[in-house]
C-alpha atoms as a PDB file:
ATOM      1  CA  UNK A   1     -14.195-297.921-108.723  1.00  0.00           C
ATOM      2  CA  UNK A   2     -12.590-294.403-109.350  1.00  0.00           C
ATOM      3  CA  UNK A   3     -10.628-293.180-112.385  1.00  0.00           C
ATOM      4  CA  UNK A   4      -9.056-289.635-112.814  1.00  0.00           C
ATOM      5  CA  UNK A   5      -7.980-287.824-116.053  1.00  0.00           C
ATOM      6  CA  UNK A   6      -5.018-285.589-116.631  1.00  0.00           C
ATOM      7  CA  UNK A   7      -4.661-281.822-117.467  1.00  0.00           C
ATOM      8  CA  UNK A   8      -2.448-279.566-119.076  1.00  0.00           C
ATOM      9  CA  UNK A   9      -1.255-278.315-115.882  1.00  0.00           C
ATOM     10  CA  UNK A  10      -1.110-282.039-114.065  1.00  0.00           C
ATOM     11  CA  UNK A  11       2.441-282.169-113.749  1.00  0.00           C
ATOM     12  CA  UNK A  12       3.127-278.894-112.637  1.00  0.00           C
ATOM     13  CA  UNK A  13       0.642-279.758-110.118  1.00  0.00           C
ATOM     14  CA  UNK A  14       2.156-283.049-109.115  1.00  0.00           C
ATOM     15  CA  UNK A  15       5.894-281.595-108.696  1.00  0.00           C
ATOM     16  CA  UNK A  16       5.010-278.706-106.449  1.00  0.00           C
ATOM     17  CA  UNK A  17       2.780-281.374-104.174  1.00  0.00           C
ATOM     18  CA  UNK A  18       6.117-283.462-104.209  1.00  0.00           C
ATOM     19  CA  UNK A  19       8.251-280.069-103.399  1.00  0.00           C
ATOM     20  CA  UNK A  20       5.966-279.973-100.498  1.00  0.00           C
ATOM     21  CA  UNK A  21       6.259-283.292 -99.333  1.00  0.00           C
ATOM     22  CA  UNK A  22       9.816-283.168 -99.589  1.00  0.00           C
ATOM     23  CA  UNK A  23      10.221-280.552 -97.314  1.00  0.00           C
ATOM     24  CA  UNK A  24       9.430-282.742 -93.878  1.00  0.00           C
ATOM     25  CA  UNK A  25      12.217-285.447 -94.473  1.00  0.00           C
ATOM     26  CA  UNK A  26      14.716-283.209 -95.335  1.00  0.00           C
ATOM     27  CA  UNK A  27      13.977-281.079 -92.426  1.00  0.00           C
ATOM     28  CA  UNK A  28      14.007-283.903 -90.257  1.00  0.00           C
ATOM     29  CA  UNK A  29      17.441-285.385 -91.764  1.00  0.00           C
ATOM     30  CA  UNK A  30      19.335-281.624 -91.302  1.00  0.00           C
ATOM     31  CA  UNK A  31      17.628-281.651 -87.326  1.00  0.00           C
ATOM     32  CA  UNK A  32      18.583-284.715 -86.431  1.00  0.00           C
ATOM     33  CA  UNK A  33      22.563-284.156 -88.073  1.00  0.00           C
ATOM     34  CA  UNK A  34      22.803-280.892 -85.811  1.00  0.00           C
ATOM     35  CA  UNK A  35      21.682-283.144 -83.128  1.00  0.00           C
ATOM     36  CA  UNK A  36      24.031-286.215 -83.896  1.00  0.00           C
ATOM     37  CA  UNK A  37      27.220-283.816 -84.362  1.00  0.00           C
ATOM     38  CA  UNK A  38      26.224-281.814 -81.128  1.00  0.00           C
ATOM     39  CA  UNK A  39      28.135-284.661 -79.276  1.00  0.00           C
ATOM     40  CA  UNK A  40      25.299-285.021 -76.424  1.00  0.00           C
ATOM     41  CA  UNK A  41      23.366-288.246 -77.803  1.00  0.00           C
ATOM     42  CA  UNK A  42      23.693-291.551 -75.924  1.00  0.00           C
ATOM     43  CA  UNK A  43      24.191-294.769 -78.199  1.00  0.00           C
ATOM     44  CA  UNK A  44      20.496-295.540 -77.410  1.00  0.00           C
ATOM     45  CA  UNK A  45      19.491-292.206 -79.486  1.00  0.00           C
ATOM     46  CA  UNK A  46      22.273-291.975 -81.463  1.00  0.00           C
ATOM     47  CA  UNK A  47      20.932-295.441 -83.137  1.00  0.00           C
ATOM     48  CA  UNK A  48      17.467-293.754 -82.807  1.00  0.00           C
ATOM     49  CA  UNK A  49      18.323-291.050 -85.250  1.00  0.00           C
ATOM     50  CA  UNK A  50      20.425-292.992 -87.523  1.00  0.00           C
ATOM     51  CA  UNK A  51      17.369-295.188 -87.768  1.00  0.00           C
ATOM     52  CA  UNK A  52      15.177-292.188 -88.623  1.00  0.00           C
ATOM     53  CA  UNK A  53      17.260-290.728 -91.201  1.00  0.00           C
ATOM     54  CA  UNK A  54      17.539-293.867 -93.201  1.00  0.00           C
ATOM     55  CA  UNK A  55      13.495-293.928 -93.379  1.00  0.00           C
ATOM     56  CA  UNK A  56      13.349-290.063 -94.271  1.00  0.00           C
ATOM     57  CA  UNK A  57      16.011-290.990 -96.974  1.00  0.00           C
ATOM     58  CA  UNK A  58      13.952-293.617 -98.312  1.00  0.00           C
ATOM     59  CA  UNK A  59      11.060-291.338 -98.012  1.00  0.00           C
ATOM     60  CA  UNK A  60      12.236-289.017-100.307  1.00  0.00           C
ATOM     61  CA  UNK A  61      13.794-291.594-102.626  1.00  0.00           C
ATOM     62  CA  UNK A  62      10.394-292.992-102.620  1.00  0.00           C
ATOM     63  CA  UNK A  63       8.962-289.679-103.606  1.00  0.00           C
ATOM     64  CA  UNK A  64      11.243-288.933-106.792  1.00  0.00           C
ATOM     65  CA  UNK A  65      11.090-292.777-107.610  1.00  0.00           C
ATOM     66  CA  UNK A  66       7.748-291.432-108.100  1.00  0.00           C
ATOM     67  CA  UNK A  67       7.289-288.852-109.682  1.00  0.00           C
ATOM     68  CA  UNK A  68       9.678-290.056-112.622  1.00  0.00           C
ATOM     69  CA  UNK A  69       6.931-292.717-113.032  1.00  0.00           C
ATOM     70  CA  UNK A  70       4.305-290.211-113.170  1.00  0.00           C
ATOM     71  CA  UNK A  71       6.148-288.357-115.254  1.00  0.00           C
ATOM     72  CA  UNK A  72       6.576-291.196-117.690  1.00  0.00           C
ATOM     73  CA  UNK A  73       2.701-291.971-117.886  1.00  0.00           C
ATOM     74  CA  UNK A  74       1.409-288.484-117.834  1.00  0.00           C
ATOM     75  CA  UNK A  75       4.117-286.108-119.708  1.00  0.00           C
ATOM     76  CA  UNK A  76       5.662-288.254-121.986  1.00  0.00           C
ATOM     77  CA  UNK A  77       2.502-290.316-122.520  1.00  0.00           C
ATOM     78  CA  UNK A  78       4.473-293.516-122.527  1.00  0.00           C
ATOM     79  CA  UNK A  79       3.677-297.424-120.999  1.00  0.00           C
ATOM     80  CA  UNK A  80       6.006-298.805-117.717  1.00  0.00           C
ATOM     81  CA  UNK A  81       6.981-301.756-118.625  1.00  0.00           C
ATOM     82  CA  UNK A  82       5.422-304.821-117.171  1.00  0.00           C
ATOM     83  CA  UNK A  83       6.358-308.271-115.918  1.00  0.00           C
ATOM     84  CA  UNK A  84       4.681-311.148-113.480  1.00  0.00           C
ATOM     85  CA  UNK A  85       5.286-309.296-109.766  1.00  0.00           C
ATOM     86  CA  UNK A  86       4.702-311.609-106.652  1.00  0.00           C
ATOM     87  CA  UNK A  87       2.088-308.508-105.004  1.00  0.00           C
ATOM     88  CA  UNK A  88       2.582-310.639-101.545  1.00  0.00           C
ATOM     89  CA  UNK A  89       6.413-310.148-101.509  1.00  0.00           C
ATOM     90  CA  UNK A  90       5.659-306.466-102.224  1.00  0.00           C
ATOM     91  CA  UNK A  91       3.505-306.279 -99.521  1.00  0.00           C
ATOM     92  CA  UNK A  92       6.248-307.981 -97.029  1.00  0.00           C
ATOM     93  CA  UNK A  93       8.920-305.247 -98.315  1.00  0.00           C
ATOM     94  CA  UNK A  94       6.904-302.455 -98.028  1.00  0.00           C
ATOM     95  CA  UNK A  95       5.085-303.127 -94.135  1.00  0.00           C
ATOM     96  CA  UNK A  96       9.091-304.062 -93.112  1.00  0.00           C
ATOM     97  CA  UNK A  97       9.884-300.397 -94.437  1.00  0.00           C
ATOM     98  CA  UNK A  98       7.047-298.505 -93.089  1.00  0.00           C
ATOM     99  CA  UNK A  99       7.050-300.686 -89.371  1.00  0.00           C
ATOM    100  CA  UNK A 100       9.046-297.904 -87.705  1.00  0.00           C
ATOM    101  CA  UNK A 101       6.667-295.120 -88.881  1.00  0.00           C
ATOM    102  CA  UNK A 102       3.792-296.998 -87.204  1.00  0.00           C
ATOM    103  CA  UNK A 103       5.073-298.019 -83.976  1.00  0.00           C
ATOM    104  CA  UNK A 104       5.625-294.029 -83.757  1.00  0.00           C
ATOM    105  CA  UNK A 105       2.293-294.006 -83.555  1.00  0.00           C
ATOM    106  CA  UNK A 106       1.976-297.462 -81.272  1.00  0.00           C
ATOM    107  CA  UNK A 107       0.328-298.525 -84.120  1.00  0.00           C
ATOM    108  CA  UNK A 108       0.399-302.240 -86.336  1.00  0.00           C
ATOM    109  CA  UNK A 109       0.751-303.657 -89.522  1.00  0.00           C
ATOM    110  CA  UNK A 110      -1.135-306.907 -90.126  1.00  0.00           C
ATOM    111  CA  UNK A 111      -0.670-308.638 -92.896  1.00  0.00           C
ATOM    112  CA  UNK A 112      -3.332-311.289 -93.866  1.00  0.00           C
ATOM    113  CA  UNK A 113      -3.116-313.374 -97.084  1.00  0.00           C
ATOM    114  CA  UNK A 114      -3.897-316.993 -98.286  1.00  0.00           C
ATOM    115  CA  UNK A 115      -1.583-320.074 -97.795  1.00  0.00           C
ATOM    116  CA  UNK A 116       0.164-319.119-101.299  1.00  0.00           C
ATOM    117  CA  UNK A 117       0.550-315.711-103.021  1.00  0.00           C
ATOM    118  CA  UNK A 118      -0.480-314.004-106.550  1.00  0.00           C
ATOM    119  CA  UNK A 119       1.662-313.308-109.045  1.00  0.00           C
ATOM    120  CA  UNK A 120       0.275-309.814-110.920  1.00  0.00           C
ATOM    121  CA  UNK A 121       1.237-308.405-113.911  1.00  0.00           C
ATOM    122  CA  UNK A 122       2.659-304.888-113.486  1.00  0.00           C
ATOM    123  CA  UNK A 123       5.494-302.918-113.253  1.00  0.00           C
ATOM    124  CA  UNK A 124       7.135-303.769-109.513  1.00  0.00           C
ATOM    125  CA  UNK A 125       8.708-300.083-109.151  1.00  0.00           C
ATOM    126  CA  UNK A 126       5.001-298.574-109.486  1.00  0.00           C
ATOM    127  CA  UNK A 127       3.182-301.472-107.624  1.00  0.00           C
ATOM    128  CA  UNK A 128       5.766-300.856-104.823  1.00  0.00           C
ATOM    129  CA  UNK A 129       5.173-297.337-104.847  1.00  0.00           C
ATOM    130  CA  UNK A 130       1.254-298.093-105.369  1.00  0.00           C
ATOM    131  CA  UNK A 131       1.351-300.244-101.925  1.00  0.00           C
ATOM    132  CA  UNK A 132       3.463-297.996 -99.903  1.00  0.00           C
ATOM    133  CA  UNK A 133       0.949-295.113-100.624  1.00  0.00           C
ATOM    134  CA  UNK A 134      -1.949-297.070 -99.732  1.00  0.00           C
ATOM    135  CA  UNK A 135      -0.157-297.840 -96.291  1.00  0.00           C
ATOM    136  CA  UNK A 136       1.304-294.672 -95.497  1.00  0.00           C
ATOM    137  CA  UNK A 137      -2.046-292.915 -96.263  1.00  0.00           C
ATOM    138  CA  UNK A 138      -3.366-295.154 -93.268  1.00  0.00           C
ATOM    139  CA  UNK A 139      -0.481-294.380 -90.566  1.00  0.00           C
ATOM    140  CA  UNK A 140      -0.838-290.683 -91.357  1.00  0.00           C
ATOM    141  CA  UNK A 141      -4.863-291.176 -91.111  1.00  0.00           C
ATOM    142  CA  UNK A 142      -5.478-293.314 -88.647  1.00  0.00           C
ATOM    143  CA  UNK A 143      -5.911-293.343 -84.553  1.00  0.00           C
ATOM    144  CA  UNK A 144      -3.128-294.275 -82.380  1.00  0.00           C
ATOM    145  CA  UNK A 145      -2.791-297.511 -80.780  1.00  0.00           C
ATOM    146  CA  UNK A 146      -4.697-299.007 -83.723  1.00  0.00           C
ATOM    147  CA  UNK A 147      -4.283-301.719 -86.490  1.00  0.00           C
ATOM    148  CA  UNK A 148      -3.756-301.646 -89.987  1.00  0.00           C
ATOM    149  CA  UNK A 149      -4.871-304.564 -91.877  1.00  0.00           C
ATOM    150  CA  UNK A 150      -2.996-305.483 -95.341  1.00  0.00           C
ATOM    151  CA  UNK A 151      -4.740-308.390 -97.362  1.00  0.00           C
ATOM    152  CA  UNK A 152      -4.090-309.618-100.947  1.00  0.00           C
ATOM    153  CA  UNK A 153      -7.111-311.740-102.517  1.00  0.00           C
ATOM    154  CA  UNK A 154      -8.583-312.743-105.001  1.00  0.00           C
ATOM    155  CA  UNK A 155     -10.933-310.119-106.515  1.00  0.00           C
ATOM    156  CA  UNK A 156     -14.866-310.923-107.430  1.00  0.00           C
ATOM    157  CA  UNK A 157     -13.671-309.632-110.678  1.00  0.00           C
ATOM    158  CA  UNK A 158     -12.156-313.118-112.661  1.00  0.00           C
ATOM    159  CA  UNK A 159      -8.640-312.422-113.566  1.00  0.00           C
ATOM    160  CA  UNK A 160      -7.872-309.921-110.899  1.00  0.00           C
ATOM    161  CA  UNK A 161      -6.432-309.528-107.619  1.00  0.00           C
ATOM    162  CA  UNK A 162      -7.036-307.235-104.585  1.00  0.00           C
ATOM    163  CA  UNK A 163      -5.124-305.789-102.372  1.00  0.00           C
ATOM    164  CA  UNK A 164      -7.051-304.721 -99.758  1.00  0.00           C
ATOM    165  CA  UNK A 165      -6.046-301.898 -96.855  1.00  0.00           C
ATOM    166  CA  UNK A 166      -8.142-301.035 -93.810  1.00  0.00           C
ATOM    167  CA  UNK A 167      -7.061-297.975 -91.759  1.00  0.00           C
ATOM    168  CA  UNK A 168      -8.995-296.737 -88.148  1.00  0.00           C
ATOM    169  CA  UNK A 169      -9.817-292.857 -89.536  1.00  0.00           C
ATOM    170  CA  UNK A 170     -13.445-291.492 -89.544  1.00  0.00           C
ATOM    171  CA  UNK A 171     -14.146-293.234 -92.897  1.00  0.00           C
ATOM    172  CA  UNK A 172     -13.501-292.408 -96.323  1.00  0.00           C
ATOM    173  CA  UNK A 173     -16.111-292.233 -98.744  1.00  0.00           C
ATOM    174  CA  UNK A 174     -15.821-292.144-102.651  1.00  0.00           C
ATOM    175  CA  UNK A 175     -16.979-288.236-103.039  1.00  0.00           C
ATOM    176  CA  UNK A 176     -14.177-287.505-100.055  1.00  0.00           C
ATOM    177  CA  UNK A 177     -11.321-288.621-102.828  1.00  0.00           C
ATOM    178  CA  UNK A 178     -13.023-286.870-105.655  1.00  0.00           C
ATOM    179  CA  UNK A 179     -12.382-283.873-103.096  1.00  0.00           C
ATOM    180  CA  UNK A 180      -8.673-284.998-102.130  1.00  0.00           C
ATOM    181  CA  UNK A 181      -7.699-285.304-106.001  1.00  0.00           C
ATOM    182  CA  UNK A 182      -9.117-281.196-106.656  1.00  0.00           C
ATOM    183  CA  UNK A 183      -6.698-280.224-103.895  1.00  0.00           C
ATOM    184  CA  UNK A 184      -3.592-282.314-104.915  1.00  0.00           C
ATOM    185  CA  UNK A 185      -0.892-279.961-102.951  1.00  0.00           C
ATOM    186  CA  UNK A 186      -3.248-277.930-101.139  1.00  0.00           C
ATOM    187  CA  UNK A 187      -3.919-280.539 -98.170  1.00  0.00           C
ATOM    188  CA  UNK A 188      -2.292-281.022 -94.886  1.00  0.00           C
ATOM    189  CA  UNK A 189      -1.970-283.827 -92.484  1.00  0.00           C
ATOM    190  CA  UNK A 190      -4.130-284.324 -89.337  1.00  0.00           C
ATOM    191  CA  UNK A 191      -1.276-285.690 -87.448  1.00  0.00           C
ATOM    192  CA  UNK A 192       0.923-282.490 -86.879  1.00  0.00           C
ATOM    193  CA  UNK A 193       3.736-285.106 -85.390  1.00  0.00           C
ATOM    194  CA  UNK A 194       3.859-287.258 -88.445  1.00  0.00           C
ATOM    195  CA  UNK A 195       4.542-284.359 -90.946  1.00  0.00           C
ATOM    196  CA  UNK A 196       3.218-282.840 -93.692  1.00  0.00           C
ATOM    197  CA  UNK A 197       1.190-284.354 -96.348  1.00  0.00           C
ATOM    198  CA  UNK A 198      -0.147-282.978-100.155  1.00  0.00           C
ATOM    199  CA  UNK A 199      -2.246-286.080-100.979  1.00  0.00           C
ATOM    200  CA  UNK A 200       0.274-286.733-103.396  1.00  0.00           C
ATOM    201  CA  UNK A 201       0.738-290.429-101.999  1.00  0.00           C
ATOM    202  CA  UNK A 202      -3.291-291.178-103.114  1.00  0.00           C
ATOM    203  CA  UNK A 203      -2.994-289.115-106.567  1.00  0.00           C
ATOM    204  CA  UNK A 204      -0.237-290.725-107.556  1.00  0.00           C
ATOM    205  CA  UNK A 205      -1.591-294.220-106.443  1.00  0.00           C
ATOM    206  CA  UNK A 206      -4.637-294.139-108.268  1.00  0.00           C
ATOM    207  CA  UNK A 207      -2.801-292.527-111.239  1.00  0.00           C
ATOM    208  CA  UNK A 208      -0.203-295.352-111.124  1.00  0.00           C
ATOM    209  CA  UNK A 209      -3.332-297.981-110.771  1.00  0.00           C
ATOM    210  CA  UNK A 210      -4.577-296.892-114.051  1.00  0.00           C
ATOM    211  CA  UNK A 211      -1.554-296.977-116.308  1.00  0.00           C
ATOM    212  CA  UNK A 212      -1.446-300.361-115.163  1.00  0.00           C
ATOM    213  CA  UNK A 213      -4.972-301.716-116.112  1.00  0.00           C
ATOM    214  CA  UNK A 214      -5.756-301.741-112.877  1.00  0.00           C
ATOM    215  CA  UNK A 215      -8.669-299.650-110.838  1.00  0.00           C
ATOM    216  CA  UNK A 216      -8.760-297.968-107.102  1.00  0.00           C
ATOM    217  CA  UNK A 217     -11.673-297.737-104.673  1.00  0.00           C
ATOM    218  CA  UNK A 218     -13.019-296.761-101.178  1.00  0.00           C
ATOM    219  CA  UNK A 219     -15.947-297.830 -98.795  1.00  0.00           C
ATOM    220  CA  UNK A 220     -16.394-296.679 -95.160  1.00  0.00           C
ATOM    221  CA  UNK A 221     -16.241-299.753 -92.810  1.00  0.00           C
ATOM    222  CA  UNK A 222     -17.092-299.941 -89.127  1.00  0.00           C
ATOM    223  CA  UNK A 223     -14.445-297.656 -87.716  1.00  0.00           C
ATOM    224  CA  UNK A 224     -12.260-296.647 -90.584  1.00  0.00           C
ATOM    225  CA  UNK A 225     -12.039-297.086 -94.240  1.00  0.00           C
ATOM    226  CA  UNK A 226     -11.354-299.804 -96.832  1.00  0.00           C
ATOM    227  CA  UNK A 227      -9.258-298.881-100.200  1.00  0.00           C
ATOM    228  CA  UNK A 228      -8.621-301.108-102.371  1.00  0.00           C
ATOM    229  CA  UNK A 229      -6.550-301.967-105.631  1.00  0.00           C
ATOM    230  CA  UNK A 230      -7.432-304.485-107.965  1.00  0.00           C
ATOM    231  CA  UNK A 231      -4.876-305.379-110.320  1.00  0.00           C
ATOM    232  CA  UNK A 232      -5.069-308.819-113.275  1.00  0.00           C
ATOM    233  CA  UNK A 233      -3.022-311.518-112.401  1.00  0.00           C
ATOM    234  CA  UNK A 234      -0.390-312.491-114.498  1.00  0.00           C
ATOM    235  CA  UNK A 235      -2.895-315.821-115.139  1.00  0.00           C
ATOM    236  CA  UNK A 236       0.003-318.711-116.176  1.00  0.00           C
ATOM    237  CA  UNK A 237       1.694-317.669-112.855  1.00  0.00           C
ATOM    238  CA  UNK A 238      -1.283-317.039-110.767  1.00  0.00           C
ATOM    239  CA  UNK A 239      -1.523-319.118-107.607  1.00  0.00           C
ATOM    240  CA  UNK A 240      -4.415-320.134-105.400  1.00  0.00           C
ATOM    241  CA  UNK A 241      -5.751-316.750-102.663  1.00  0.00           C
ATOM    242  CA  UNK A 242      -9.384-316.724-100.811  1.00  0.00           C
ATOM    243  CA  UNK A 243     -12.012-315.258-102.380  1.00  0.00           C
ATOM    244  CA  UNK A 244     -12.831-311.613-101.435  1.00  0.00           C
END
C-alpha cells in the first residue's frame, strides 16, 4: 500500500498540474468548433465531433469536480461527506463515459465482477473521480489494440473491497509512483495522440483514497500493471463478491 502527505505548497502544485491538463480539451473543443462552423463536415463527422466535444467537456468538468475535492481535503482540512455507494454502478458509469476514449485507441474495457455488487462507504463524487483516474491512467498508458480489465472484489483485508484495474504498459512498480507523485505537473504523456497528461489523475486518486479511509497500490503483472483501491464496505449493506 502507498500513502502520500501534503505540503505547504500542495495546492499550488495541484492547480497548475490541472491548468495543464486543461489545456488539451479546451484546445480540442475550440479545433473542432472552427471545424464544425467551416461548413465542410459530412453528418458522419459532424456527429463525430459533437461526440468528442461532449467527452472533452466532461473531461474538464471532471477535472474541476476535482480539484474542489482536493481542495476541500487538503486546504481547508475538512471531511467529504460519506454515504453507502454501490462501487459496481460506479464502475458501469464511468467505463460507459470513458468507452469512446478507448476505442480511439482500438482498445477495451472489461468489466468483471461477482453475481451481486458491494455497497462502500464513501463519498460517490470522489469515488467516481477515484475510478475514472484509475481507468484513464490505463488508456493513456497502455498498448493499442489491448484490454483493460475493471474488477470489484472482495479484498483479503475483512471489511474492505477492491477495485482492481489492469492496464497493458511496461509495468508499474511501487518506487515508479513514488517518482510520478515528486513530479506532479512536470510529466507528459507517452501517447502524443491522446494528449497531455500531469499525473494529476494518480495524485489526486491516491489523495482522494486516503481522505476516505481507504489505501492505493501497484504490482507489475505479466504484461502491464495492476493498481488497486481498497475501500471498507459500508458492512449492513454489503453484498456477497469473490474473494481476491
Amino acid at each position: 500500500m502507498m500513502r502520500i502527505t501534503g505540503g505547504e505548497n500542495e495546492m499550488q502544485t495541484i492547480i497548475s498540474a490541472a491548468v495543464y491538463d486543461l489545456k488539451t480539451p479546451l484546445t480540442l473543443i475550440r479545433g473542432l468548433n472552427d471545424l464544425m462552423n467551416s461548413g465542410k463536415l459530412d453528418k458522419k463527422s459532424h456527429d463525430l465531433y459533437v461526440s468528442r466535444i461532449a467527452t472533452s467537456v466532461d473531461q474538464m468538468q471532471r477535472i474541476i469536480d476535482t480539484i474542489s475535492s482536493l481542495d476541500k481535503i487538503i486546504a481547508k482540512q475538512q471531511s467529504l461527506p460519506i454515504e453507502p455507494v454501490n462501487i459496481c454502478q460506479v464502475v458501469e458509469e464511468v467505463a460507459h463515459q470513458l468507452d469512446s476514449c478507448a476505442r480511439d485507441y482500438n482498445q477495451k474495457l472489461i468489466i468483471k465482477h461477482g453475481r451481486t455488487s458491494a455497497v462502500v462507504l464513501s463519498n460517490k463524487q470522489a469515488l467516481e473521480s477515484v475510478v475514472y483516474g484509475l481507468v484513464d491512467n490505463a488508456i493513456k498508458y497502455s498498448t493499442p489494440n489491448s484490454n483493460i480489465l475493471i474488477r470489484p472484489s472482495l479484498a483479503s483485508r475483512r471489511g474492505f473491497t477492491r477495485l482492481t484495474v489492469r492496464d497493458k504498459t511496461v509495468g508499474v512498480r511501487k518506487s515508479d509512483i513514488s517518482r510520478i507523485m515528486k513530479t506532479l505537473g512536470q510529466t507528459s504523456s507517452p501517447n502524443p495522440a491522446y494528449g497531455s497528461n500531469s499525473g494529476l489523475g494518480l495524485y489526486a486518486t491516491m489523495r482522494l483514497v486516503e481522505s476516505l479511509n481507504g489505501a492505493v497500490g501497484v504490482k507489475p503483472v505479466p504484461g502491464g500493471s495492476s493498481f488497486f483501491v481498497e475501500l471498507p464496505i459500508a458492512q449492513q449493506l454489503s453484498l456477497y463478491l469473490p474473494k481476491s
